[in-house]
N, C-alpha and C. Protein backbone atom coordinates (compact mmCIF):
# COMPACT_ATOMS: atom_id res chain seq x y z
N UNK A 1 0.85 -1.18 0.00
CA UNK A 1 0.00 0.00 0.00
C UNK A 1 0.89 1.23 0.00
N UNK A 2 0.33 1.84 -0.87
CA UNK A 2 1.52 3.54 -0.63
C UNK A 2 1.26 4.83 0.53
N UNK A 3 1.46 4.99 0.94
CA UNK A 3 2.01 5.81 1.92
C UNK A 3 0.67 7.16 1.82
N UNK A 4 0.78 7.41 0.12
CA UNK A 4 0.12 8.49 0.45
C UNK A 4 -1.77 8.27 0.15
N UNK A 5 -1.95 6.80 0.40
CA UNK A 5 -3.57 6.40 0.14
C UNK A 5 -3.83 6.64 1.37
N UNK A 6 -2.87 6.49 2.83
CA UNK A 6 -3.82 6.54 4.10
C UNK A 6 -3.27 7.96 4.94
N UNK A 7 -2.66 8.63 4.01
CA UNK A 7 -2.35 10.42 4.24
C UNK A 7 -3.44 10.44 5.44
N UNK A 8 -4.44 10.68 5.36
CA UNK A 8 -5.76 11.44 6.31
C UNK A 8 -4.95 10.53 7.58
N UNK A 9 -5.04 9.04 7.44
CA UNK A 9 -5.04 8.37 8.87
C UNK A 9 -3.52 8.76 9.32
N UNK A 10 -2.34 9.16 8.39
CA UNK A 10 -1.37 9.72 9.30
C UNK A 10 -1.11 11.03 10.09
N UNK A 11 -2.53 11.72 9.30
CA UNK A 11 -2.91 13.12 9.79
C UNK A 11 -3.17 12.54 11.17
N UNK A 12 -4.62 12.10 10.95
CA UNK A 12 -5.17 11.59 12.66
C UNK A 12 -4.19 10.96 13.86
N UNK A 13 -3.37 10.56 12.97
CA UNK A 13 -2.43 9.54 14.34
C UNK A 13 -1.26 10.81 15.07
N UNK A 14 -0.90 11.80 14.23
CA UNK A 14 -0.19 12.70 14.38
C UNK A 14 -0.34 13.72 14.97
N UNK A 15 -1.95 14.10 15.17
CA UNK A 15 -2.95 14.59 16.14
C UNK A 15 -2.82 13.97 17.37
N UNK A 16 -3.04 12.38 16.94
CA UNK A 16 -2.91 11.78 18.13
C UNK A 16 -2.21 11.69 19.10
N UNK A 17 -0.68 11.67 18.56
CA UNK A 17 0.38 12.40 19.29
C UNK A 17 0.69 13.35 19.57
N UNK A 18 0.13 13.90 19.02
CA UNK A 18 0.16 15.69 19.79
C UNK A 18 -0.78 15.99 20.61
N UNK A 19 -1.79 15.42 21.29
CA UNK A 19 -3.08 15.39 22.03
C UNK A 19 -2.72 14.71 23.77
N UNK A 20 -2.17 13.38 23.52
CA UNK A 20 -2.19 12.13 24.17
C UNK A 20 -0.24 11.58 24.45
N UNK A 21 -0.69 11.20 25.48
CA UNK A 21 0.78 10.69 26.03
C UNK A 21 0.89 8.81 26.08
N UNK A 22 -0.05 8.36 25.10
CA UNK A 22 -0.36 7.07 25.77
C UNK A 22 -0.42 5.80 24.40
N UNK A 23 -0.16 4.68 24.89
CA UNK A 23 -0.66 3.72 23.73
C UNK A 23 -2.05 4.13 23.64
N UNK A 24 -2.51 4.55 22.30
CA UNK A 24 -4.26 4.41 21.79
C UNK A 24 -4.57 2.66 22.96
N UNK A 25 -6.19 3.03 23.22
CA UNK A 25 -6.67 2.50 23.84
C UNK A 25 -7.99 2.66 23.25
N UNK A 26 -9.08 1.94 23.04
CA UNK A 26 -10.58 2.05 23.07
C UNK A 26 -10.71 3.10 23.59
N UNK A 27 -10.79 3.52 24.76
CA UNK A 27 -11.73 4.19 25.54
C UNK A 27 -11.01 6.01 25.06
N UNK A 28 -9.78 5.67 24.96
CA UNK A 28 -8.86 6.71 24.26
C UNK A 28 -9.29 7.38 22.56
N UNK A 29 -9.27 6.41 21.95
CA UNK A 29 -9.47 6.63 20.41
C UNK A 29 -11.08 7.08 20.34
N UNK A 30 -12.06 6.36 21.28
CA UNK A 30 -13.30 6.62 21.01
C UNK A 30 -13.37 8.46 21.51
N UNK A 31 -12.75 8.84 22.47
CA UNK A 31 -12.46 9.98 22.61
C UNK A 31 -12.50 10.77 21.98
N UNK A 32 -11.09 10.37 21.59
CA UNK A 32 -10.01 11.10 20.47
C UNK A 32 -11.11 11.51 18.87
N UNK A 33 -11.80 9.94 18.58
CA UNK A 33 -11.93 10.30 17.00
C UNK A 33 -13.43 11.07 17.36
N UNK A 34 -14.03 11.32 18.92
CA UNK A 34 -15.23 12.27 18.63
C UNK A 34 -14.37 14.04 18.60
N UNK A 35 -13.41 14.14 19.21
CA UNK A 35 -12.97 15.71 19.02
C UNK A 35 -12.23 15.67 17.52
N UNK A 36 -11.79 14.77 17.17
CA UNK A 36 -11.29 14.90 15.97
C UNK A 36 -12.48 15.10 14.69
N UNK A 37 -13.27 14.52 14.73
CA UNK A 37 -14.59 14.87 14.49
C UNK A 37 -15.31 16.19 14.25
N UNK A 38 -15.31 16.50 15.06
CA UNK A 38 -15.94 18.40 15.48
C UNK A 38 -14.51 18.86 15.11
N UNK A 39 -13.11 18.97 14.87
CA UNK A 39 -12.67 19.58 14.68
C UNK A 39 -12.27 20.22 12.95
N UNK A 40 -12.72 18.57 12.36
CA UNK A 40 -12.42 19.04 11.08
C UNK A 40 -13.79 18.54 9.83
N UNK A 41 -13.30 18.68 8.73
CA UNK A 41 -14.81 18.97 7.83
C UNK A 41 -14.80 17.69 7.76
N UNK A 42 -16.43 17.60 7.07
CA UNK A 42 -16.72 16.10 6.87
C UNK A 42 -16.05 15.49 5.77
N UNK A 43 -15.58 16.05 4.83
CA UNK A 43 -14.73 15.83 3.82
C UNK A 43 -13.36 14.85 4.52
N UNK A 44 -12.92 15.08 5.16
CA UNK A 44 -11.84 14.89 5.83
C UNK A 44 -12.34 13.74 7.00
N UNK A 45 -13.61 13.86 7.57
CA UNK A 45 -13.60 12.44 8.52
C UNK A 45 -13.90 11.64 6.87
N UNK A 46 -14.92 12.06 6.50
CA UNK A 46 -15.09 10.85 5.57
C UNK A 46 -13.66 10.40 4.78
N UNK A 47 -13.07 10.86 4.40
CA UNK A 47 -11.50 10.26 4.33
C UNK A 47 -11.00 9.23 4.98
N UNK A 48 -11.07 10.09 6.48
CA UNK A 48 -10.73 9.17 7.08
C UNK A 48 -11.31 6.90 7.19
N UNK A 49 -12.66 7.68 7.30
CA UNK A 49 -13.32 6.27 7.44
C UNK A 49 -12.67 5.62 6.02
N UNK A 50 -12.45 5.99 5.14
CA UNK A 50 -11.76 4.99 3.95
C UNK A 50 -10.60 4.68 4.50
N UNK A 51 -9.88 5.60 4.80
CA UNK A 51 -8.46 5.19 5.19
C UNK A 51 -8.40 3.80 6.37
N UNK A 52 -9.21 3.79 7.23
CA UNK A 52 -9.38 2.87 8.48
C UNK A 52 -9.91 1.63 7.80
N UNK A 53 -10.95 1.84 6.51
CA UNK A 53 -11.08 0.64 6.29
C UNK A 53 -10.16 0.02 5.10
N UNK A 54 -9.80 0.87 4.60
CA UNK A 54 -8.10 -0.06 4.00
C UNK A 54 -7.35 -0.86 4.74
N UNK A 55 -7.19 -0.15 6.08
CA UNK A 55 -6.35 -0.36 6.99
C UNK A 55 -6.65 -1.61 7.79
N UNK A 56 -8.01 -1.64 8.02
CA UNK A 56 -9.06 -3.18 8.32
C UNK A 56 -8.62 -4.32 7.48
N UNK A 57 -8.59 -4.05 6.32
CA UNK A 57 -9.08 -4.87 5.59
C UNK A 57 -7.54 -5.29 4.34
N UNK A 58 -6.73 -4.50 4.00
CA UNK A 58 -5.34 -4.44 3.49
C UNK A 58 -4.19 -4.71 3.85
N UNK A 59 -3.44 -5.57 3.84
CA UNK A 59 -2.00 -6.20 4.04
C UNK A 59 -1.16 -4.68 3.67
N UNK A 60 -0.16 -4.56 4.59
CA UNK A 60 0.11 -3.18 4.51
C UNK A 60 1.82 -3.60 4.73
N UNK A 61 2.40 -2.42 3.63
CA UNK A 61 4.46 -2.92 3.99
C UNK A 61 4.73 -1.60 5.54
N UNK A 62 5.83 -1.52 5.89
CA UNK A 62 6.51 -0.96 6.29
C UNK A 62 5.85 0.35 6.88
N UNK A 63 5.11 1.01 5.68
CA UNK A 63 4.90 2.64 6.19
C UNK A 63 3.84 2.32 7.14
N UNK A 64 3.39 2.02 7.21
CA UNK A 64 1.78 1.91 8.05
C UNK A 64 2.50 1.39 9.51
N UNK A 65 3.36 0.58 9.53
CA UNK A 65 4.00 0.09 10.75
C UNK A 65 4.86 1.49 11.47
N UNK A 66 5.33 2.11 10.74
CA UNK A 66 6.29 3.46 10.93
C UNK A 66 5.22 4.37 11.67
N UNK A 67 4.01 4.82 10.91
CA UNK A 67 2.91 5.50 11.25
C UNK A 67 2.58 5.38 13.04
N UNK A 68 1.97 4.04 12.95
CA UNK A 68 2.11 3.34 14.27
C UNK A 68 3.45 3.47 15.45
N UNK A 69 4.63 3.17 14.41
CA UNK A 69 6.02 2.97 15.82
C UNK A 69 5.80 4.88 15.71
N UNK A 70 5.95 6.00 15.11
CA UNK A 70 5.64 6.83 15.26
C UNK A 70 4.79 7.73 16.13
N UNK A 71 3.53 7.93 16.17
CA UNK A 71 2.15 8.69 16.61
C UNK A 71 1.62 7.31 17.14
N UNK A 72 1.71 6.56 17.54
CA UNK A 72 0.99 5.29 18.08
C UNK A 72 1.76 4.65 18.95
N UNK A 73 2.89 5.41 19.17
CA UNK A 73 3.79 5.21 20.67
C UNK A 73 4.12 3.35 21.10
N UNK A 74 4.31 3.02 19.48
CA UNK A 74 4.30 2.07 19.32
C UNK A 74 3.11 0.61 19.49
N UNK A 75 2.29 0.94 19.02
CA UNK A 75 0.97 -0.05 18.76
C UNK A 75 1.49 -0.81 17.60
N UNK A 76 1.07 -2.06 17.80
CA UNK A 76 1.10 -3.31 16.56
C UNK A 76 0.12 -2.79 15.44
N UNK A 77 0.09 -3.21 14.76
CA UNK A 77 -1.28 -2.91 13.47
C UNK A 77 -2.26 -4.41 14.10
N UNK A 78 -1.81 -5.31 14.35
CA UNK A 78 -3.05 -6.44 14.61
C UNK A 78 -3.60 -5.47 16.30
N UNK A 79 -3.29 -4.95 17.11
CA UNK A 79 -3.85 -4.40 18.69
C UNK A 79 -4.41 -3.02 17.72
N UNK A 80 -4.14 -2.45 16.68
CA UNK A 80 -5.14 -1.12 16.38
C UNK A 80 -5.95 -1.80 15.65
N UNK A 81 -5.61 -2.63 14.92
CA UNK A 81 -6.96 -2.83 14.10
C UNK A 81 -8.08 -3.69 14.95
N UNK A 82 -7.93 -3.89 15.65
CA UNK A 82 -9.06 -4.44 17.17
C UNK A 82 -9.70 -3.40 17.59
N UNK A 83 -9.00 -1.73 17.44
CA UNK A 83 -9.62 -0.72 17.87
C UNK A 83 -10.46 0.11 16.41
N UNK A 84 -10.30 -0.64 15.47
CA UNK A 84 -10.75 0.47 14.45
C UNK A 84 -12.64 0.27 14.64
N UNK A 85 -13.03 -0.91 14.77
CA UNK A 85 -14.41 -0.61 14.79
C UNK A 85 -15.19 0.33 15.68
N UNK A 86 -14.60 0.03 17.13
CA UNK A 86 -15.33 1.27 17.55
C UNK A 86 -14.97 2.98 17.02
N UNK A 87 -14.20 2.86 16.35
CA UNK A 87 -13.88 4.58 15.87
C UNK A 87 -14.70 4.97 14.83
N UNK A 88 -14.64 3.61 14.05
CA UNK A 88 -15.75 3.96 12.94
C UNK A 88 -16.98 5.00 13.34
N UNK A 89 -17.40 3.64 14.56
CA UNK A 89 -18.81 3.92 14.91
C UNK A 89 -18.76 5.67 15.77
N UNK A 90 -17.76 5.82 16.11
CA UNK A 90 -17.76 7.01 16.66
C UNK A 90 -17.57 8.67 15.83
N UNK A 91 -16.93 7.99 14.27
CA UNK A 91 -16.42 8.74 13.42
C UNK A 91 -17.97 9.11 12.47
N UNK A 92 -18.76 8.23 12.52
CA UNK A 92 -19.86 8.12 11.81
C UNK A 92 -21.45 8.81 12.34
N UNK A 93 -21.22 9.30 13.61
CA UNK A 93 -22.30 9.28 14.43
C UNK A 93 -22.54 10.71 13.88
């Protein structure tokens, strides 16, 4: 996958690290993706929700792992993608 198809979700994770001191957590991200939400246009969550479900659903090289050891204070991609459904649902509301 290239780097710049999940742009939006390295936006969000980069937020994320600039917000939060912590491994993403459920109770964290569900948080996180309602202010992230109100903060930017729907153009841009709806982005996002594509990007998360690539990310669900796509075998991913290197960058997506970087993203993660990066703004995700080191999260696996199999422990976030356990967290992407509830964000959806929170990204969507």
């Amino acid at each position: 996958m290239d780097k710049k198809e999940i742009i939006t979700f390295e936006h969000f994770m980069a937020m994320y690290y600039c917000n939060n001191n912590e491994k993403p957590t459920q109770g964290i991200l569900e948080k996180y993706s309602s202010f992230y939400r109100s903060m930017e246009d729907q153009e841009v969550v709806d982005e996002l929700l594509i990007d998360l479900a690539l990310i669900k659903t796509e075998i991913f090289d290197n960058e997506l792992n970087d993203i993660l050891k990066r703004y995700g204070f080191g999260i696996s991609i199999n422990e976030f993608r356990l967290l992407i459904d509830p964000m959806l649902s929170v990204l969507k509301e």
